[in-house]
Protein backbone atom coordinates (compact mmCIF):
# COMPACT_ATOMS: atom_id res chain seq x y z
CA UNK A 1 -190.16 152.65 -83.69
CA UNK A 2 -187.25 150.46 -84.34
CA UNK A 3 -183.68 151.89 -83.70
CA UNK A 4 -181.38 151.53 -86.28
CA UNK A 5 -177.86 149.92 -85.40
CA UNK A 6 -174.73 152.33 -85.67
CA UNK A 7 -173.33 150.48 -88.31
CA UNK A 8 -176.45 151.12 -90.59
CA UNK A 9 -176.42 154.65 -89.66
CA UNK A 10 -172.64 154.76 -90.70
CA UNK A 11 -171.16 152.19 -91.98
CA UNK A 12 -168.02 154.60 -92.82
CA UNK A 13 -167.10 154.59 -89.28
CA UNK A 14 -163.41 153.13 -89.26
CA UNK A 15 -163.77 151.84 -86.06
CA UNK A 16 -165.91 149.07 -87.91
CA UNK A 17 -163.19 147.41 -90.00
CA UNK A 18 -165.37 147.83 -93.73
CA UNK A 19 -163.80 147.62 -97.10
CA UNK A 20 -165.34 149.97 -99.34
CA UNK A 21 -167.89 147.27 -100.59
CA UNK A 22 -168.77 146.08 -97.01
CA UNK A 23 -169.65 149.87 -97.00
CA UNK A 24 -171.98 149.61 -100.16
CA UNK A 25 -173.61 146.21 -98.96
CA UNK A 26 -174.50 148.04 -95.77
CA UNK A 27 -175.58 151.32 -97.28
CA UNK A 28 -177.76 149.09 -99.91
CA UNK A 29 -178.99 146.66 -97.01
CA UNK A 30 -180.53 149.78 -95.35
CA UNK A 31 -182.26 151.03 -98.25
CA UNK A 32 -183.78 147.56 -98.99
CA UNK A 33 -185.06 147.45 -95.06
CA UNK A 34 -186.66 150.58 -95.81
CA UNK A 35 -188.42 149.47 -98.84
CA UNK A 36 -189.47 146.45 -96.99
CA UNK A 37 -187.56 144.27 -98.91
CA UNK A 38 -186.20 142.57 -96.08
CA UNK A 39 -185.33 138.95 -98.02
CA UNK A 40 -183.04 140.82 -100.39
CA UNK A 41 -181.53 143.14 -97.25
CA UNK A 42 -180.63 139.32 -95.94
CA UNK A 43 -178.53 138.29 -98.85
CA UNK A 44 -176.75 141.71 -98.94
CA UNK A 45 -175.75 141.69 -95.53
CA UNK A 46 -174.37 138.01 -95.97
CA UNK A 47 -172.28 139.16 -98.62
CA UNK A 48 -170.74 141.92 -96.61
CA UNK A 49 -170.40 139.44 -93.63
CA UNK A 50 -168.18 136.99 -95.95
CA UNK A 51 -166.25 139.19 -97.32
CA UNK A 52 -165.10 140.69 -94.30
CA UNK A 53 -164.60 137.27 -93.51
CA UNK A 54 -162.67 136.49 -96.34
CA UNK A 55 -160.50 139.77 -95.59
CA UNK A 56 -159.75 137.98 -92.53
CA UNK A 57 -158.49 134.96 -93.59
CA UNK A 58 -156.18 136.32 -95.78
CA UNK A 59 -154.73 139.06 -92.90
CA UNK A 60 -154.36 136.35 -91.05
CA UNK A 61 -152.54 133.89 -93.38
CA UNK A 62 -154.07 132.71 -96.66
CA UNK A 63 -151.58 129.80 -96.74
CA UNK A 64 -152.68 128.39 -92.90
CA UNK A 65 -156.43 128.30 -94.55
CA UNK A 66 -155.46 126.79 -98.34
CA UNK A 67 -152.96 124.05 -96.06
CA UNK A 68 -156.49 123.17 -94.06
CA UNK A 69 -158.57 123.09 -97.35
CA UNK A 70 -158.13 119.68 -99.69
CA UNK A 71 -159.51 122.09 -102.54
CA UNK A 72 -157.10 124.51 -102.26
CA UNK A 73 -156.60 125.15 -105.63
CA UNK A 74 -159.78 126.50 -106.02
CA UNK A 75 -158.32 129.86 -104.28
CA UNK A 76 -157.49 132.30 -107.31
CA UNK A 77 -154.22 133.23 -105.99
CA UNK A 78 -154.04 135.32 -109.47
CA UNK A 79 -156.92 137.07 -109.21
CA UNK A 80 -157.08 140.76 -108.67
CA UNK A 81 -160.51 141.26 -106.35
CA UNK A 82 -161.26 139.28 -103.44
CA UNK A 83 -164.58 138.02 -105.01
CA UNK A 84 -162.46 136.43 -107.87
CA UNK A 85 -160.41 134.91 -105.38
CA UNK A 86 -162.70 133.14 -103.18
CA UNK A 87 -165.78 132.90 -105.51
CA UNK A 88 -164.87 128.97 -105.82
CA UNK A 89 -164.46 128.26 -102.17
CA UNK A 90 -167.45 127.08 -99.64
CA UNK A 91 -168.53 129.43 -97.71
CA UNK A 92 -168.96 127.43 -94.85
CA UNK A 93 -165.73 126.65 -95.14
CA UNK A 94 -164.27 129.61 -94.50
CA UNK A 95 -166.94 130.01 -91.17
CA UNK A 96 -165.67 126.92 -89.47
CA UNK A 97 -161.97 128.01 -89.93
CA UNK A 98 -162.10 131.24 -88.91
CA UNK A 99 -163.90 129.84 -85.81
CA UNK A 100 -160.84 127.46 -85.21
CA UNK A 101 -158.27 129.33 -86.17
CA UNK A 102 -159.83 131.99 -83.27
CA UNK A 103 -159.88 135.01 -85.99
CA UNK A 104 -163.38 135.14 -84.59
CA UNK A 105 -165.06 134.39 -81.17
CA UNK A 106 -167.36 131.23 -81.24
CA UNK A 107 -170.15 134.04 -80.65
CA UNK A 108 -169.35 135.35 -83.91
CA UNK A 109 -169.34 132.17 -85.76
CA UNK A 110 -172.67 131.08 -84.23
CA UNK A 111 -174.27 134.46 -85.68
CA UNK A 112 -172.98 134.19 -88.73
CA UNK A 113 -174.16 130.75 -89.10
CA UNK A 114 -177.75 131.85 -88.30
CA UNK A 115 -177.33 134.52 -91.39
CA UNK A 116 -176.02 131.89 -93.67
CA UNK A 117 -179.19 129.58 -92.86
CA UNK A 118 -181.24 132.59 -93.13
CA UNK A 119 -180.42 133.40 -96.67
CA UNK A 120 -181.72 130.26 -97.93
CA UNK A 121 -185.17 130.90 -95.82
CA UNK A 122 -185.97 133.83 -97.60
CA UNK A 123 -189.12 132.43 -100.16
CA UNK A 124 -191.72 134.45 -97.77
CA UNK A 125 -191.08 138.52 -97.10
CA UNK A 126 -193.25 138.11 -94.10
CA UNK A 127 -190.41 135.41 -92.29
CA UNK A 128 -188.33 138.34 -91.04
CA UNK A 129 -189.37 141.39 -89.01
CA UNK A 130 -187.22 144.57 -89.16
CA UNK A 131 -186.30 144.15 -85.27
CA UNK A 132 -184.87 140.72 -86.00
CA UNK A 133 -182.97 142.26 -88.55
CA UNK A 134 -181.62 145.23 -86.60
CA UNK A 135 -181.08 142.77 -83.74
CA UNK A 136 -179.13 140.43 -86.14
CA UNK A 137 -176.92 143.54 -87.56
CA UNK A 138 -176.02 144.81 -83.95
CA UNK A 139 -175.10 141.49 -82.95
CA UNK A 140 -172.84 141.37 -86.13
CA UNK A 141 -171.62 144.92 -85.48
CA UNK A 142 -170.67 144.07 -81.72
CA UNK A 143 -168.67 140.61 -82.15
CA UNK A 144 -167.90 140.71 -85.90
CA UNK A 145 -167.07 144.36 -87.73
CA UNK A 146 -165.53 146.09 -84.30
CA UNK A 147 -162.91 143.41 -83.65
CA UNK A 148 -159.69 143.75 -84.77
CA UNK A 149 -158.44 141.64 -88.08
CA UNK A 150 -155.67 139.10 -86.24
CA UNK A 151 -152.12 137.76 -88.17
CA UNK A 152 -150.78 134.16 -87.39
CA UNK A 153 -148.28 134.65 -84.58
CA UNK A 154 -147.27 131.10 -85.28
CA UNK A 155 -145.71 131.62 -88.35
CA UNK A 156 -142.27 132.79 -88.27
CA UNK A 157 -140.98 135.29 -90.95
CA UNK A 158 -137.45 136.56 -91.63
CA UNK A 159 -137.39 140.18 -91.99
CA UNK A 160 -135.26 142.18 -93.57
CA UNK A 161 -134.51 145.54 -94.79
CA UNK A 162 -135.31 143.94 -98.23
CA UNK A 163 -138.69 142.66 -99.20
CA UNK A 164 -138.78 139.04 -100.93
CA UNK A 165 -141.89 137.49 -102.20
CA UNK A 166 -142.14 134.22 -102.11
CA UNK A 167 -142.41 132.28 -105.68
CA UNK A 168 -144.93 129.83 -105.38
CA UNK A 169 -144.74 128.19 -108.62
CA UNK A 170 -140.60 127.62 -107.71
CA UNK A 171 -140.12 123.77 -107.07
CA UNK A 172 -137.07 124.65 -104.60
CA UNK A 173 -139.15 127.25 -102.97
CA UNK A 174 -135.65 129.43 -101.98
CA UNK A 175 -134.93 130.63 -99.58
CA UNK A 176 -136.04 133.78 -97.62
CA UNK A 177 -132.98 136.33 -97.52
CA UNK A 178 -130.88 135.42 -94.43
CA UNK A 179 -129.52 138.03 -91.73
CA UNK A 180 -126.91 136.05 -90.24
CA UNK A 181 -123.31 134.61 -91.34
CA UNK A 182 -124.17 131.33 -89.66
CA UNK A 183 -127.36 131.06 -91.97
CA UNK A 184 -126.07 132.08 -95.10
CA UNK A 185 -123.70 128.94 -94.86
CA UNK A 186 -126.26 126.62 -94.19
CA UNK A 187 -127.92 128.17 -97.28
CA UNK A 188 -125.10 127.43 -99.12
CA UNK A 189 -124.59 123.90 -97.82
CA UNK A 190 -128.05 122.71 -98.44
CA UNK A 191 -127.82 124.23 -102.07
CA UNK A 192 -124.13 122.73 -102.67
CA UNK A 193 -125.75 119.29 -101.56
CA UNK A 194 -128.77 119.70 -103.18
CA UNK A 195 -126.40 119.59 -106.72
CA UNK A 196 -124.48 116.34 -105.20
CA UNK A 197 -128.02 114.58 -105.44
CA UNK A 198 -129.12 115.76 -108.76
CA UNK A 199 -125.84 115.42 -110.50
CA UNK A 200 -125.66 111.29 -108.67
CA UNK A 201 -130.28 111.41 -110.00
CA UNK A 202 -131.40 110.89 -106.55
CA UNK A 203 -134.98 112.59 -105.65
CA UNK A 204 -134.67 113.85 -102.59
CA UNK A 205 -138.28 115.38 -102.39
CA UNK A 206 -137.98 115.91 -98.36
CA UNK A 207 -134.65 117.96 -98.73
CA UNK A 208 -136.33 119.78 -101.99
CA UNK A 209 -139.16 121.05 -99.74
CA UNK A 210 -137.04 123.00 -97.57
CA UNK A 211 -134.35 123.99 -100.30
């Protein structure tokens, strides 16, 4: 009799990491083993591994990913759900940079890559046995689903008592609310400067990117 992985068995488990779909997908995924529709219980289970992916990337830093990507404006920043977001972006993609950005081990990459190939291998119900499957899920539960989600230490971000977000679409990209005297008058400088070159029309793009 095969054993069922822990993460089948319950998926609501915090200690796995699961947004509420991930939770569905795995819930589904079961119900499709036990049906023996084990080519559909493939797909679902690759669409609860990318989206915890996807969750990820953007706990991490979305803007380290889309600076990596040369279609980065493919990412629906807009969008409300995280399918809407990524739905243009390759899923490969977003594999090989979590693998070398280290938000996953290279174990977890390489078994994630052997359920991406797998989805596209799934013409004949008889390819897959539910062991492999079970094996494949604990494998995913162990290095994937009970790690923790990891933010870019590299990055460093003013804090303050006051939250600012950051206007994207703003060509002079401001900036962040300052907690010293000594950086408020650099603030000021740049800006007072900045109004020298536009009132003598010079484009100073290299200053504007920092301003």
């Amino acid at each position: 009799m095969e054993k069922i992985p822990e993460i089948l068995n319950n998926p609501i488990n915090p200690s796995f990491n699961l947004a509420e779909m991930e939770i569905y997908n795995l819930k589904e995924a079961l119900e499709l083993i036990e049906l023996e529709k084990l080519s559909f219980s493939i797909f679902v289970i690759w669409q609860c591994a990318i989206s915890n992916l996807q969750r990820r990337v953007e706990t991490f830093n979305i803007e380290t990913f889309l600076n990596t990507n040369k279609n980065r404006e493919l990412y629906n920043k807009s969008a409300s759900s995280l399918k809407e977001r990524w739905q243009n972006i390759n899923e490969y993609e977003i594999i090989e940079f979590c693998e070398k950005s280290s938000i996953i081990t290279k174990v977890s990459a390489h078994i994630i890559r052997t359920l991406y190939w797998m989805k596209f291998s799934t013409e004949n119900e008889k390819i897959f046995t539910k062991n492999e499957i079970f094996s494949l899920l604990y494998l995913l539960e162990q290095n994937l689903f009970l790690s923790k989600f990891k933010i870019d230490k590299r990055e460093n971000v003013l804090e303050s008592s006051t939250e600012f977000k950051r206007r994207k679409e703003d060509e002079n990209n401001e900036i962040k609310n300052a907690t010293t005297h000594q950086e408020l008058v650099l603030k000021n400088g740049m800006r007072e400067f900045q109004n020298t070159l536009l009132t003598n029309n010079k484009n100073d793009t290299l200053l504007t990117a920092y301003i």
